[in-house]
PDB file of N, CA and C in Angstrom:
ATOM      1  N   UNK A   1      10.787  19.917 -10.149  1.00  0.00           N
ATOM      2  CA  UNK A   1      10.922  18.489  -9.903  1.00  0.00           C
ATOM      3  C   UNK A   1      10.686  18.199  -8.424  1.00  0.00           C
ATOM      4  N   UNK A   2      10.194  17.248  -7.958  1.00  0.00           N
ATOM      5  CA  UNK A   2       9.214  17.263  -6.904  1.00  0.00           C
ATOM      6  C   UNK A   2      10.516  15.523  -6.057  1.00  0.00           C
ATOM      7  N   UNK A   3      10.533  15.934  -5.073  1.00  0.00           N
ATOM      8  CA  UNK A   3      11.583  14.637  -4.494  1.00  0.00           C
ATOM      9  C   UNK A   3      10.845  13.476  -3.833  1.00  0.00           C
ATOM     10  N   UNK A   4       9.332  13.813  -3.516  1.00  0.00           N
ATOM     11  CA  UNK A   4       8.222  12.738  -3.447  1.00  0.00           C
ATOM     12  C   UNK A   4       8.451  11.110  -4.351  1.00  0.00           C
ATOM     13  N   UNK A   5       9.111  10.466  -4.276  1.00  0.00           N
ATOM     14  CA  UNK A   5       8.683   9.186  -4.883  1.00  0.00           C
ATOM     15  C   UNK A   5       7.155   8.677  -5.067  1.00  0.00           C
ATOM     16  N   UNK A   6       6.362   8.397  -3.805  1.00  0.00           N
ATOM     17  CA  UNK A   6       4.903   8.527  -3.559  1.00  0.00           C
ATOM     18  C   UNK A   6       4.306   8.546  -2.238  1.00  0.00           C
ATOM     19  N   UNK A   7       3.148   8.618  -2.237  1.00  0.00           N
ATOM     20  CA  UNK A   7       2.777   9.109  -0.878  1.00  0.00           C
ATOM     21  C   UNK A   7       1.620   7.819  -0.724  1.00  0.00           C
ATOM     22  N   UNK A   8       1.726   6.991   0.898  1.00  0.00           N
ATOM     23  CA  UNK A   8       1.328   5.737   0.506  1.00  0.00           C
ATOM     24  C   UNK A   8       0.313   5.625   1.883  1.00  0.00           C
ATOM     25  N   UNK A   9      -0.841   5.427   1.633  1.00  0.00           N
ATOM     26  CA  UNK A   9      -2.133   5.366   2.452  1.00  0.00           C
ATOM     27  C   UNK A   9      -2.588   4.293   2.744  1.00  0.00           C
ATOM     28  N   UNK A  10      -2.908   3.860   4.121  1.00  0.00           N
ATOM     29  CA  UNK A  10      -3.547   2.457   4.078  1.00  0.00           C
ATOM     30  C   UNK A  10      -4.808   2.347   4.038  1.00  0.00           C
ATOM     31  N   UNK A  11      -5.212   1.308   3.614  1.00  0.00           N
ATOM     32  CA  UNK A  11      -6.730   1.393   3.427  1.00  0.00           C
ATOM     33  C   UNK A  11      -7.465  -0.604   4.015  1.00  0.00           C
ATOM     34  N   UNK A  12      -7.917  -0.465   5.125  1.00  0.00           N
ATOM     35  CA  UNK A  12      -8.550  -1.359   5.755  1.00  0.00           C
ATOM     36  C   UNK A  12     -10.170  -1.151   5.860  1.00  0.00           C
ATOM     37  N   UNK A  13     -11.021  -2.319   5.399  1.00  0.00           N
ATOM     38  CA  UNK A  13     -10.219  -3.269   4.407  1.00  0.00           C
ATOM     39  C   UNK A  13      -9.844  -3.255   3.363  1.00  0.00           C
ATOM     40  N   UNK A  14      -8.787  -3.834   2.892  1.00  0.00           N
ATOM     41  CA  UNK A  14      -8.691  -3.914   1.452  1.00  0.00           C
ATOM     42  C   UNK A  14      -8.856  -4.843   1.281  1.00  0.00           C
ATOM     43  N   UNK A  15     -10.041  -4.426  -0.086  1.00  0.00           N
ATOM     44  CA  UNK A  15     -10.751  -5.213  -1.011  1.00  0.00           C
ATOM     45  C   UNK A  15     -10.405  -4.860  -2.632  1.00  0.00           C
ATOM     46  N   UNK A  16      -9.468  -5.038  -2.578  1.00  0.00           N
ATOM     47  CA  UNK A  16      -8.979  -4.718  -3.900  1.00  0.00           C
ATOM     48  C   UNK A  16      -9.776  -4.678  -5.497  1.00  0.00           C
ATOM     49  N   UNK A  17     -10.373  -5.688  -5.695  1.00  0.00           N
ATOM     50  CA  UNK A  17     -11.574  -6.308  -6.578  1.00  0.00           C
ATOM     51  C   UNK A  17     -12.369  -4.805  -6.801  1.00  0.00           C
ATOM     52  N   UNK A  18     -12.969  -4.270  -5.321  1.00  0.00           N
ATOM     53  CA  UNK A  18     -13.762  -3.689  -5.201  1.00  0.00           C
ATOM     54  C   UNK A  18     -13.117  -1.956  -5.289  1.00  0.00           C
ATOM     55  N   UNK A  19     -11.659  -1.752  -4.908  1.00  0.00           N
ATOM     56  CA  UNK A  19     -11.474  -0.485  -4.585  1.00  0.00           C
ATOM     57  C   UNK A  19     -11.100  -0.156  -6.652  1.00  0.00           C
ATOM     58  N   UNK A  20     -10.592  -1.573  -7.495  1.00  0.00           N
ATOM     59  CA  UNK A  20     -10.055  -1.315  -8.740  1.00  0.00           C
ATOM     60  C   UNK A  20     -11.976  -0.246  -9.502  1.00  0.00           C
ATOM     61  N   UNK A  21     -12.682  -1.130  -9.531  1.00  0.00           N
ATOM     62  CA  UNK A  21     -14.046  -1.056 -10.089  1.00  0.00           C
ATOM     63  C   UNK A  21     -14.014   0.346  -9.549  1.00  0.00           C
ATOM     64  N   UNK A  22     -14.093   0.751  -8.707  1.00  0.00           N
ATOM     65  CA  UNK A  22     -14.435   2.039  -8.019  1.00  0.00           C
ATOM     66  C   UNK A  22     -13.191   3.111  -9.088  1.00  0.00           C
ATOM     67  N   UNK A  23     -11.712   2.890  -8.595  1.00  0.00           N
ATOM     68  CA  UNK A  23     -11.174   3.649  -9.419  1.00  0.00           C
ATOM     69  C   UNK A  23     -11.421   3.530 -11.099  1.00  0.00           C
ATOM     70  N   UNK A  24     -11.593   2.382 -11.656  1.00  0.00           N
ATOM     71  CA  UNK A  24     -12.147   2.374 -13.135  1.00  0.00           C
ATOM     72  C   UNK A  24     -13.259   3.240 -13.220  1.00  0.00           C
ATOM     73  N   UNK A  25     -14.198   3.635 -12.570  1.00  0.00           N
ATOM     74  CA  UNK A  25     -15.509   3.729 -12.515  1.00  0.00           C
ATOM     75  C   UNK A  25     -15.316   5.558 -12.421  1.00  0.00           C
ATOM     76  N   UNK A  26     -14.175   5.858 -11.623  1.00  0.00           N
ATOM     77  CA  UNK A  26     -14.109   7.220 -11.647  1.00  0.00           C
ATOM     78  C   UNK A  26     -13.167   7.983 -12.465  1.00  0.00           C
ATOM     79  N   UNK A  27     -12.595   7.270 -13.218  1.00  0.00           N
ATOM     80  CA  UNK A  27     -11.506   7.133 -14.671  1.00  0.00           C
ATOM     81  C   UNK A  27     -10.554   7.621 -13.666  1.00  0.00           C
ATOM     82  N   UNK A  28      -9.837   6.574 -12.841  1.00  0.00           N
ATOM     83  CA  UNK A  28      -8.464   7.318 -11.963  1.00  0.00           C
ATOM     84  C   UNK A  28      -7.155   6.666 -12.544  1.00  0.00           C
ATOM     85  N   UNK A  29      -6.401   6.997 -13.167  1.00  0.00           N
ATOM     86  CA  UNK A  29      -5.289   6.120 -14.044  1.00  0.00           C
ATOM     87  C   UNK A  29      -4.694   5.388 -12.792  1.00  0.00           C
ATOM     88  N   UNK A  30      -4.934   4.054 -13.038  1.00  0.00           N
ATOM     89  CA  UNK A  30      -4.256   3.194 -11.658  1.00  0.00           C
ATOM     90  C   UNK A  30      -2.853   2.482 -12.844  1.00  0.00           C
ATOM     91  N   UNK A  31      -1.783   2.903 -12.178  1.00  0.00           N
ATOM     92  CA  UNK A  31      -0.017   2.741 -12.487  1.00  0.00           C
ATOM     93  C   UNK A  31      -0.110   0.934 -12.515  1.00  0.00           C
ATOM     94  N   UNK A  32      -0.089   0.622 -10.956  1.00  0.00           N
ATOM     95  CA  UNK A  32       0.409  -1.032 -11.250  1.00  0.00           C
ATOM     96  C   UNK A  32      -0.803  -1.467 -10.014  1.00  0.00           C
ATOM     97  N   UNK A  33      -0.959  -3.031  -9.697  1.00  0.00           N
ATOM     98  CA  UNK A  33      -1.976  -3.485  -8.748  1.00  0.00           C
ATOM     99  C   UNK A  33      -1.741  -4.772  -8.734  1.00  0.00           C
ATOM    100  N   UNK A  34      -2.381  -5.709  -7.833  1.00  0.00           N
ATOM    101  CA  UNK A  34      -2.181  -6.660  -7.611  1.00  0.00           C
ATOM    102  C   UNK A  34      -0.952  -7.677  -7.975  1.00  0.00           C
ATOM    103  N   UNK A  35       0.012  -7.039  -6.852  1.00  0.00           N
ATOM    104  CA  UNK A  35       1.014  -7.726  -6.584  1.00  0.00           C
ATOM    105  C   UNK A  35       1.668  -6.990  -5.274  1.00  0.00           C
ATOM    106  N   UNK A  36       2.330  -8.346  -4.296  1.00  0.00           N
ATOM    107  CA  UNK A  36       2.212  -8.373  -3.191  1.00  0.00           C
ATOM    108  C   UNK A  36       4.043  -6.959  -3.255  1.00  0.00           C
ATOM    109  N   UNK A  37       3.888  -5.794  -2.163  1.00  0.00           N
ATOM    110  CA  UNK A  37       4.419  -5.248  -2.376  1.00  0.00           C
ATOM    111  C   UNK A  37       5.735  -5.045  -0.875  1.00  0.00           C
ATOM    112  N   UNK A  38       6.420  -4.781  -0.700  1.00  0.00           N
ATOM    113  CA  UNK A  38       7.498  -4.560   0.306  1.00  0.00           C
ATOM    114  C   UNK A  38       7.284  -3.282   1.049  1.00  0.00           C
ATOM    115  N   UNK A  39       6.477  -2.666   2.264  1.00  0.00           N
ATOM    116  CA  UNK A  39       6.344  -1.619   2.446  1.00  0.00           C
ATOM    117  C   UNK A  39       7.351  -1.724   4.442  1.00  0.00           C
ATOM    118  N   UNK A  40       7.215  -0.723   4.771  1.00  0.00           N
ATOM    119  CA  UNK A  40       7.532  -0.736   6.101  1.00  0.00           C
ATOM    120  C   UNK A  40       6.957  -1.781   7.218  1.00  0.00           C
ATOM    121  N   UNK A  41       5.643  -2.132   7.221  1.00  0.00           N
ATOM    122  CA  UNK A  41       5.557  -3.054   7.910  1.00  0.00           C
ATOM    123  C   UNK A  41       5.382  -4.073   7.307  1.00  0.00           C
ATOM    124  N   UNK A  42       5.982  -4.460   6.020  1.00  0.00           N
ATOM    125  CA  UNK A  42       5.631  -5.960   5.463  1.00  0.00           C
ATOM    126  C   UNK A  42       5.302  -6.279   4.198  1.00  0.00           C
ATOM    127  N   UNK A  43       5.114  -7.057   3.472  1.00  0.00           N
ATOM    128  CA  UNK A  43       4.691  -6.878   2.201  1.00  0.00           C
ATOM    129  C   UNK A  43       3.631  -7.444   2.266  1.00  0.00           C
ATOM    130  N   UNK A  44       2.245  -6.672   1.183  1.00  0.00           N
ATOM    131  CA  UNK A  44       0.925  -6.277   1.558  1.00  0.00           C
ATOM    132  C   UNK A  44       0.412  -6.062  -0.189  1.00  0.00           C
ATOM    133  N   UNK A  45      -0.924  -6.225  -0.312  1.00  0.00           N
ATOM    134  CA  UNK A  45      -1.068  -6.076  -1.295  1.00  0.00           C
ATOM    135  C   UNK A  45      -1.115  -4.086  -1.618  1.00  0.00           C
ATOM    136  N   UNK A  46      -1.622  -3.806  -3.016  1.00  0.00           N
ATOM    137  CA  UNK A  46      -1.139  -2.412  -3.183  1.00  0.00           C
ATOM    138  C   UNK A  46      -1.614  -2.235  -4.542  1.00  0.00           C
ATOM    139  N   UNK A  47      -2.498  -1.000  -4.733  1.00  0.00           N
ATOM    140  CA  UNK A  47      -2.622  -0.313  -5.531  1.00  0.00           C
ATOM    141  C   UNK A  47      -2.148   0.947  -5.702  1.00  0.00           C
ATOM    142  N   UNK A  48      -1.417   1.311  -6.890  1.00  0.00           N
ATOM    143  CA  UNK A  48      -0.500   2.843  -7.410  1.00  0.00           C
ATOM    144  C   UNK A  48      -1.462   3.014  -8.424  1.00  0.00           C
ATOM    145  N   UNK A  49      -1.735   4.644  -8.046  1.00  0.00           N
ATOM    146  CA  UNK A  49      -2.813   5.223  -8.790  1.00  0.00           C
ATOM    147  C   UNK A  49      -1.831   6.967  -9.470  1.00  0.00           C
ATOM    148  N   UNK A  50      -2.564   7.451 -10.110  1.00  0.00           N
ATOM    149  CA  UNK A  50      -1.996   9.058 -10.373  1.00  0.00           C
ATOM    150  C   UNK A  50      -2.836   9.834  -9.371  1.00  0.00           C
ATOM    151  N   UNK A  51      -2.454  10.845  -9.070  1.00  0.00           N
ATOM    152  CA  UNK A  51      -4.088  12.049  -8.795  1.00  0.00           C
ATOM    153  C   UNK A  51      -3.797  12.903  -9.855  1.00  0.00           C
ATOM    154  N   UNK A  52      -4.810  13.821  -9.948  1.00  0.00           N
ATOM    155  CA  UNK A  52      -4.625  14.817 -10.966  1.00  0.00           C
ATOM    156  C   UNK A  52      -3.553  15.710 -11.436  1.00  0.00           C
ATOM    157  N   UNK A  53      -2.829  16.012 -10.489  1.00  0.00           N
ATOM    158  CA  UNK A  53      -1.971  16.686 -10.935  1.00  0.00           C
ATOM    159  C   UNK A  53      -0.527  15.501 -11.170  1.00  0.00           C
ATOM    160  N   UNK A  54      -0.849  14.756 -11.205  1.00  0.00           N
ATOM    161  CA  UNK A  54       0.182  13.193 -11.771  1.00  0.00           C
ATOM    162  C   UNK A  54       1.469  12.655 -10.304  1.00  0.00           C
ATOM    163  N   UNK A  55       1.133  12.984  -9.349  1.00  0.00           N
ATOM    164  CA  UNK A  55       1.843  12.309  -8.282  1.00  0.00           C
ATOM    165  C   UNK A  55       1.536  11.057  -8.207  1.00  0.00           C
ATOM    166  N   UNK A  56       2.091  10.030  -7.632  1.00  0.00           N
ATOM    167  CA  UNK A  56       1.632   8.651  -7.215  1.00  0.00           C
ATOM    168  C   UNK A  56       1.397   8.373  -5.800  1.00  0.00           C
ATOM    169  N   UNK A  57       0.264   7.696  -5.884  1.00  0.00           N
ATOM    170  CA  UNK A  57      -0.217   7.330  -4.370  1.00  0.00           C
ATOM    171  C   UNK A  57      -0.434   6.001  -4.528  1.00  0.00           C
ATOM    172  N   UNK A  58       0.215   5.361  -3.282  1.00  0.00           N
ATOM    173  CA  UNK A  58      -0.214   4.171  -3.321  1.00  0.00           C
ATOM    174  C   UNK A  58      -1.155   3.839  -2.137  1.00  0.00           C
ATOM    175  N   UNK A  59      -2.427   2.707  -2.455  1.00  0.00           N
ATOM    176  CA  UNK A  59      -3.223   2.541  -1.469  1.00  0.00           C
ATOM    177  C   UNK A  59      -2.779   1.139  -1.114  1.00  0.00           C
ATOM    178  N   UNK A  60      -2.454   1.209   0.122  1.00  0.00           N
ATOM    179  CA  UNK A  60      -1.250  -0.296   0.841  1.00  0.00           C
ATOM    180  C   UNK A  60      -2.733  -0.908   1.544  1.00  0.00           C
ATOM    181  N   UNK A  61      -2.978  -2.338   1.724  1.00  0.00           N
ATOM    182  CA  UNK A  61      -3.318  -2.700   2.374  1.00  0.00           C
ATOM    183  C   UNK A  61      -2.656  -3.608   3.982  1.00  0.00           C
ATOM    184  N   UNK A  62      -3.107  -4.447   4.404  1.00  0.00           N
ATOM    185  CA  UNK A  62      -2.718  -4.932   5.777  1.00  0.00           C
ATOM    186  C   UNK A  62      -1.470  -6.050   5.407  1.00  0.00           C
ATOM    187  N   UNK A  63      -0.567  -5.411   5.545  1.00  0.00           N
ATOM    188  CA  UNK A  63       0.665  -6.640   5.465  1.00  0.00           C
ATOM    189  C   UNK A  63       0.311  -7.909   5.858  1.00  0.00           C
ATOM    190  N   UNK A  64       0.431  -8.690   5.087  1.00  0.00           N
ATOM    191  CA  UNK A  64      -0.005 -10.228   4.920  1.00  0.00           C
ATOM    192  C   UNK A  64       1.758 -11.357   5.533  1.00  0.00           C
ATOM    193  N   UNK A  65       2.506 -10.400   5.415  1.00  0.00           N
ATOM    194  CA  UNK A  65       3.810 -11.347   5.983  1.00  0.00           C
ATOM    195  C   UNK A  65       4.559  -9.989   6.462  1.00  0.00           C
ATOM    196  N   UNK A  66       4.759 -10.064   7.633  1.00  0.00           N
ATOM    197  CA  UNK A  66       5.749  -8.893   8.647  1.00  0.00           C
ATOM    198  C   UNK A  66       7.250  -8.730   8.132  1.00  0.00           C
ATOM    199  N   UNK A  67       8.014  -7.589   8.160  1.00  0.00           N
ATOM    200  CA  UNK A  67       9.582  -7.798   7.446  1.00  0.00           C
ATOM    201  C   UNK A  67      10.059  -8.091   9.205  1.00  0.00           C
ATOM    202  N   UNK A  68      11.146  -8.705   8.799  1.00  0.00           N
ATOM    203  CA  UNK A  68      12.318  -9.492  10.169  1.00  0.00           C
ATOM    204  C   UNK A  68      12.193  -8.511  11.221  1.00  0.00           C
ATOM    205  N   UNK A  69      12.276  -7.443  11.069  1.00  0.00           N
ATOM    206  CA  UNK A  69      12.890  -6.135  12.220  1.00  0.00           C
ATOM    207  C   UNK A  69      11.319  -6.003  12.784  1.00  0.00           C
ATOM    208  N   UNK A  70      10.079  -6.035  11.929  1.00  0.00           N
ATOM    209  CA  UNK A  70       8.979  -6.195  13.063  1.00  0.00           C
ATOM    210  C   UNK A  70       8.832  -7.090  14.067  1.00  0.00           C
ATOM    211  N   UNK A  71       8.981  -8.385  12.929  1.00  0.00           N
ATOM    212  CA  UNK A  71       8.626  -9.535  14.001  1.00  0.00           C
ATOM    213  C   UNK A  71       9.204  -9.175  15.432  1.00  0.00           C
ATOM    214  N   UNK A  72      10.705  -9.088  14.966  1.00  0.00           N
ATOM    215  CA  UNK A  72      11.900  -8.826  16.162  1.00  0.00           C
ATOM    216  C   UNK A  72      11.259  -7.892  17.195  1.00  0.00           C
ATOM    217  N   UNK A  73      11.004  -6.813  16.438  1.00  0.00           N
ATOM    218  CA  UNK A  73      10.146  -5.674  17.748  1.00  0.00           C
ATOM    219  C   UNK A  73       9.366  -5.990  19.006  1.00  0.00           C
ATOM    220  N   UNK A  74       8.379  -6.767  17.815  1.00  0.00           N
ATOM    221  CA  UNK A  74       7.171  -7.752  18.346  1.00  0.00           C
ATOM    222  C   UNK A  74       7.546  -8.352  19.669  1.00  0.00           C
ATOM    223  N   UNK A  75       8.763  -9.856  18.894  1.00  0.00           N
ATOM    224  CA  UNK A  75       9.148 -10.447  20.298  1.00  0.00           C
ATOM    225  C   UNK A  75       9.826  -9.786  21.426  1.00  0.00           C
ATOM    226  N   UNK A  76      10.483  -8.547  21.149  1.00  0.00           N
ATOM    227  CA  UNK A  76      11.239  -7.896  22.389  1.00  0.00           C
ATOM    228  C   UNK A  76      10.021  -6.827  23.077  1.00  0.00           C
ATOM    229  N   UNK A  77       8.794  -7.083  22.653  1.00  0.00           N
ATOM    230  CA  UNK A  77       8.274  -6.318  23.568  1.00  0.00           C
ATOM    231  C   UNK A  77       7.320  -6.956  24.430  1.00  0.00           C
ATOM    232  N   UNK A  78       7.442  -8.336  24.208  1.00  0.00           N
ATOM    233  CA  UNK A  78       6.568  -8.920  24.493  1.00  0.00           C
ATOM    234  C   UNK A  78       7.299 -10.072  25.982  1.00  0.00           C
ATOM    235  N   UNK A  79       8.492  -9.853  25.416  1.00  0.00           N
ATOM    236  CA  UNK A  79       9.692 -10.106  26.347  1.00  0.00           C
ATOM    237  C   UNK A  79       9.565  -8.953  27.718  1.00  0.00           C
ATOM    238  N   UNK A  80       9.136  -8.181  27.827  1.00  0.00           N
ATOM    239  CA  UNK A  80       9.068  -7.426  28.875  1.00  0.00           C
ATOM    240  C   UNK A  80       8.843  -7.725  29.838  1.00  0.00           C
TER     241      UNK A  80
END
């Protein structure tokens, strides 16, 4: 039993439309997609795929709304 939840890659740009066709196209079992997701810097769109040996990867794109503790970062460094 493996303690990995998933292992999560960004991918700029994301073009989602275009990265689904590609995984359909290479028969990659994609889990869930298009819906906006909660990651470390923000919630972003996101595709969860399998790889072969059945782990989950998710391909995160560019956070579209920042979570509080970035913004915050943001302004205290900018405060300098």
């Amino acid at each position: 039993s493996s303690t990995l939840d998933h292992l999560c890659i960004r991918i700029e740009p994301f073009d989602e439309k275009s990265i689904t066709q590609y995984l359909m196209e290479e028969s990659v079992t994609i889990v869930a997609a298009g819906e906006g997701r909660l990651g470390a810097d923000g919630v972003g769109p996101s595709i969860y795929i399998r790889d072969p040996e059945g782990n989950v990867i998710e391909l995160k794109g560019k956070p579209v709304l920042a979570t509080a503790n970035r913004v915050n970062e943001n302004k205290s460094a900018n405060t300098k």
